[in-house]
Protein backbone atom coordinates (compact mmCIF):
# COMPACT_ATOMS: atom_id res chain seq x y z
CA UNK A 1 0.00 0.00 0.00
CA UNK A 2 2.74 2.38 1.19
CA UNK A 3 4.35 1.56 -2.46
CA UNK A 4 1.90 2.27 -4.34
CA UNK A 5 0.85 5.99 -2.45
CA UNK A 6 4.61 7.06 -2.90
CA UNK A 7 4.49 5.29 -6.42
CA UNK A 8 1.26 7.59 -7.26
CA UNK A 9 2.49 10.92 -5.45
CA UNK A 10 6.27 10.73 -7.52
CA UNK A 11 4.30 10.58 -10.87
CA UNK A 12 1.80 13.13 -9.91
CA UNK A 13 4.99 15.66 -9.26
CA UNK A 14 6.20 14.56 -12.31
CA UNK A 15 3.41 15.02 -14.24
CA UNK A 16 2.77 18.95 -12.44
CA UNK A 17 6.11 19.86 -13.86
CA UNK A 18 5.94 19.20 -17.08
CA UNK A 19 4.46 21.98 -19.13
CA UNK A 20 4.32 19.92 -22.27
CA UNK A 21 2.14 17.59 -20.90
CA UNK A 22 -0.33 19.43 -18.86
CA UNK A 23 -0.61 21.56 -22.21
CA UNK A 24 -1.84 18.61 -24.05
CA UNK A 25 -4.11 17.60 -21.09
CA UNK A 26 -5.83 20.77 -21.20
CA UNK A 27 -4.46 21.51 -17.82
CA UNK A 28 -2.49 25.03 -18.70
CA UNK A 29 -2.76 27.79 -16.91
CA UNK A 30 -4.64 30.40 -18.95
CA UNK A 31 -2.10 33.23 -17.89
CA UNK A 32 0.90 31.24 -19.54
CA UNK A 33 -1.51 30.19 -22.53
CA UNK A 34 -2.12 33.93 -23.29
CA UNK A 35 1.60 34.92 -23.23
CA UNK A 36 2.81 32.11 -25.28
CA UNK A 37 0.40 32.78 -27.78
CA UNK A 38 0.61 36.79 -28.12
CA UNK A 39 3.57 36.51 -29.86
CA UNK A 40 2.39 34.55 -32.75
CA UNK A 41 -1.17 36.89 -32.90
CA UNK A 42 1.35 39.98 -33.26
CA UNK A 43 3.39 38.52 -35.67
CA UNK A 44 0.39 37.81 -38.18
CA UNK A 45 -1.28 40.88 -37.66
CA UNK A 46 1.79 42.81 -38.62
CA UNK A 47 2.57 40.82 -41.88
């Protein structure tokens, strides 16, 4: 039991630091989703 609670809380930290795949979840925080995607709304506006 013990195992398999440290087993589930390691992947779960895993899993929270990895932006790639909380992105692909749907689990991104819509602050950082805003600011990575400004850039690119800028850039085709201006062309």
């Amino acid at each position: 039991m013990i195992k398999r609670t440290s087993l589930l809380v390691i992947t779960l930290l895993a899993l929270s630091g990895c932006d790639q795949i909380a992105q692909k979840m749907g689990m991104e925080d819509p602050a950082k989703k805003e600011a990575r995607l400004e850039p690119d709304g800028k850039a085709v506006g201006s062309a």
